[in-house]
N, C-alpha and C. Protein backbone atom coordinates (compact mmCIF):
# COMPACT_ATOMS: atom_id res chain seq x y z
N UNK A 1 93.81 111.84 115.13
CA UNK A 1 94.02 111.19 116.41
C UNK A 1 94.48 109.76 116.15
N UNK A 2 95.86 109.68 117.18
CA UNK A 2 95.58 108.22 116.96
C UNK A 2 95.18 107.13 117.63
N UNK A 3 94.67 105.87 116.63
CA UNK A 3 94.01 104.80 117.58
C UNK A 3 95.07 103.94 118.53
N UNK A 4 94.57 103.57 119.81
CA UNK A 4 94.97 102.79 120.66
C UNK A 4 95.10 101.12 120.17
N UNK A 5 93.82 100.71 119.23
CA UNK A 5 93.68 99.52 118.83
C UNK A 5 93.55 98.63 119.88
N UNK A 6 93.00 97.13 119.70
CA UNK A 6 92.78 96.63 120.87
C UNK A 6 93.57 95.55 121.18
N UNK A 7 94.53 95.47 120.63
CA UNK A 7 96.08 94.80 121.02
C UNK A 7 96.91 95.45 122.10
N UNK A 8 98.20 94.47 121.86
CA UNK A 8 99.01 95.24 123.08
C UNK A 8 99.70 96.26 122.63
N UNK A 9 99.73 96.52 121.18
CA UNK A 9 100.24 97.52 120.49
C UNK A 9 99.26 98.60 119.21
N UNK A 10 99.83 99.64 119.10
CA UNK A 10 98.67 100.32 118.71
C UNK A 10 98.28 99.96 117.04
N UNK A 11 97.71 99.93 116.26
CA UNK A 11 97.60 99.66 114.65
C UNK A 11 98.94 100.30 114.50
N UNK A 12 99.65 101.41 114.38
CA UNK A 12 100.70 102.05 113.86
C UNK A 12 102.18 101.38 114.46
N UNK A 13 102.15 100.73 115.58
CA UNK A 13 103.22 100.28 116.04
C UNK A 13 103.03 98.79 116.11
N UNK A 14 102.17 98.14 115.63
CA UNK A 14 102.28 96.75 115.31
C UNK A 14 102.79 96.48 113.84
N UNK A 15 102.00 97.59 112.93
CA UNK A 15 102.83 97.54 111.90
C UNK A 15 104.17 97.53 111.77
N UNK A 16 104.68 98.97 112.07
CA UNK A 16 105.89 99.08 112.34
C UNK A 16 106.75 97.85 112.23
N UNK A 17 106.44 97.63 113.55
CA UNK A 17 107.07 96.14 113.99
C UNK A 17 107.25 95.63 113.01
N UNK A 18 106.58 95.01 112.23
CA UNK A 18 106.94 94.10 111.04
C UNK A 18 107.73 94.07 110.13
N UNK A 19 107.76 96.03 109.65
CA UNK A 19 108.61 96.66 108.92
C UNK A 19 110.05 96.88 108.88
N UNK A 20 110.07 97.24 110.14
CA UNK A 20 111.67 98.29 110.64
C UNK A 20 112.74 97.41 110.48
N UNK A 21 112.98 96.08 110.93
CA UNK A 21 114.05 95.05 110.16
C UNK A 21 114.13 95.12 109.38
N UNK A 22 113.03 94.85 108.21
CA UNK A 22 113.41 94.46 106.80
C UNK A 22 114.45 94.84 106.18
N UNK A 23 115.10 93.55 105.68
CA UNK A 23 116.49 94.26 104.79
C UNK A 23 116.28 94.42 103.31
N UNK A 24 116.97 95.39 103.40
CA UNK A 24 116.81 96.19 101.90
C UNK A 24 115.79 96.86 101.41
N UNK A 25 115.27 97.70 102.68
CA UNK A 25 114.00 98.19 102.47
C UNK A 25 114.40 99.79 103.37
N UNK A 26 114.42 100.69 102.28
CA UNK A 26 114.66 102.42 102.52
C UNK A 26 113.52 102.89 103.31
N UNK A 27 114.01 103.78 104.44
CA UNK A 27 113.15 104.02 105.34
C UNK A 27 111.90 104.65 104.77
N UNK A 28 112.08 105.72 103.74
CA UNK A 28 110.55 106.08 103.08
C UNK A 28 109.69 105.35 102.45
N UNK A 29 110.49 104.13 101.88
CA UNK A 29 109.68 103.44 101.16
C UNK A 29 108.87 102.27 102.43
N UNK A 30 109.44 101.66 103.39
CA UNK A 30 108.84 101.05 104.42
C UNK A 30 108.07 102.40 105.17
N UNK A 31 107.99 103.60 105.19
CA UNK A 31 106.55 104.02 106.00
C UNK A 31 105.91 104.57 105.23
N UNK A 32 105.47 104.29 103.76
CA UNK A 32 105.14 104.35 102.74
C UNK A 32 104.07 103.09 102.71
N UNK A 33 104.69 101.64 103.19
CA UNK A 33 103.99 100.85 103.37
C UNK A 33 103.61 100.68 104.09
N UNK A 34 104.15 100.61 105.67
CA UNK A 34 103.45 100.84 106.74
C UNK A 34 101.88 101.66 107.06
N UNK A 35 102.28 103.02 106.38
CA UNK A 35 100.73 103.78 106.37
C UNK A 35 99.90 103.26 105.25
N UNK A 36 100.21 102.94 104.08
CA UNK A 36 99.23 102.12 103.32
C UNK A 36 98.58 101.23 104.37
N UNK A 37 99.09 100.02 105.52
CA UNK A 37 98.49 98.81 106.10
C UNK A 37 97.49 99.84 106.94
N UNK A 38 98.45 100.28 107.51
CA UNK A 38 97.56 101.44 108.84
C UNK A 38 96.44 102.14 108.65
N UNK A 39 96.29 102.54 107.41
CA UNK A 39 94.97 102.92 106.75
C UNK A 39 94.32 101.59 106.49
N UNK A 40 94.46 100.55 105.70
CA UNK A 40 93.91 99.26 105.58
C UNK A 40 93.38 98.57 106.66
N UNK A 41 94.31 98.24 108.04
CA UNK A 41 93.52 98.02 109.18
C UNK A 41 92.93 98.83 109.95
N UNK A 42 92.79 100.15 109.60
CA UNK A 42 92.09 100.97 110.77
C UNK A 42 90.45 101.49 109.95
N UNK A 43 90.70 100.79 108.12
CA UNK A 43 89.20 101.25 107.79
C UNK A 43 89.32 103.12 107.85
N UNK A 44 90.48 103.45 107.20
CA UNK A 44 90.97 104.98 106.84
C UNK A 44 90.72 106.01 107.81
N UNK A 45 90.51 105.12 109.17
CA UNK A 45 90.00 106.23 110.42
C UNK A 45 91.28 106.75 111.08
N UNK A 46 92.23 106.35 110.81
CA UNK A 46 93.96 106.75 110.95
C UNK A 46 94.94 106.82 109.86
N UNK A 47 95.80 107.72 109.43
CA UNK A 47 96.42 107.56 108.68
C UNK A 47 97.73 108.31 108.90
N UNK A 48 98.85 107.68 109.13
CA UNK A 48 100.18 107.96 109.28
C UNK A 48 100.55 109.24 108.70
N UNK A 49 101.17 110.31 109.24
CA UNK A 49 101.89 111.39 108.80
C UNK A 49 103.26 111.40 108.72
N UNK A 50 104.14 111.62 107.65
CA UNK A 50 105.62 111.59 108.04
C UNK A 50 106.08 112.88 107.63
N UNK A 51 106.92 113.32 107.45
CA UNK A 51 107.61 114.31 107.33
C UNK A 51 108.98 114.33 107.21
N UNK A 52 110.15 114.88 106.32
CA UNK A 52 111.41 114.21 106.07
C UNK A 52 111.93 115.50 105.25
N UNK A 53 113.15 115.73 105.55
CA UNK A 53 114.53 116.58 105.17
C UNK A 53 115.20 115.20 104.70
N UNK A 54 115.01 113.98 104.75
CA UNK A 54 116.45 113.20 104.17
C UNK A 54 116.72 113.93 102.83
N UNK A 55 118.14 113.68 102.49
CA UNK A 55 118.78 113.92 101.51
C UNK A 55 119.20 113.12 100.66
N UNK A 56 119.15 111.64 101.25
CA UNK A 56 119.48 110.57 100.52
C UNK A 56 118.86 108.83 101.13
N UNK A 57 119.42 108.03 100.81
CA UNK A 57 118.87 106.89 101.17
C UNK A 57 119.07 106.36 102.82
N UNK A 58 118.19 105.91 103.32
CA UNK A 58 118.56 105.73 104.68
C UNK A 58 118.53 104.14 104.82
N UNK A 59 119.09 102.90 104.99
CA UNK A 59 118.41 101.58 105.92
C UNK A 59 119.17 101.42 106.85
N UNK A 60 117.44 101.03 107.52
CA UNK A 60 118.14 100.62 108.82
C UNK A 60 118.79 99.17 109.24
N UNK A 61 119.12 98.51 108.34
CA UNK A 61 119.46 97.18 108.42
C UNK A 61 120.60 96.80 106.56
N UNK A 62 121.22 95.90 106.64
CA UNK A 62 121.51 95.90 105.21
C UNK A 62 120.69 96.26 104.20
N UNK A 63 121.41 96.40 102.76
CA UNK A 63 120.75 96.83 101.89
C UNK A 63 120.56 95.49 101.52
């Protein structure tokens, strides 16, 4: 389940936030880190699931 958190955003999408610009940072490897924090601030009571067919490198911003 996931947490609501008591911000205006949830633990998983505040992270986010921080992440998803970063340049030069491949989308697996940023929610790679993202769920590392998300487990770190939630005290391992949440932990990000991803799932992926990519075939190759993805960013979403320059490399």
């Amino acid at each position: 389940m996931a947490l609501d958190g008591g911000g205006v955003n949830s633990p998983f999408s505040a992270v986010l936030s921080r992440h998803i610009g970063m340049p030069g940072l491949e989308v697996q490897q940023m929610l790679t880190r993202v769920r590392a924090e998300v487990v770190a601030a939630t005290k391992s009571r949440q932990v990000p699931w991803s799932h992926s067919s990519l075939l190759g490198e993805v960013y979403l911003t320059a490399k």
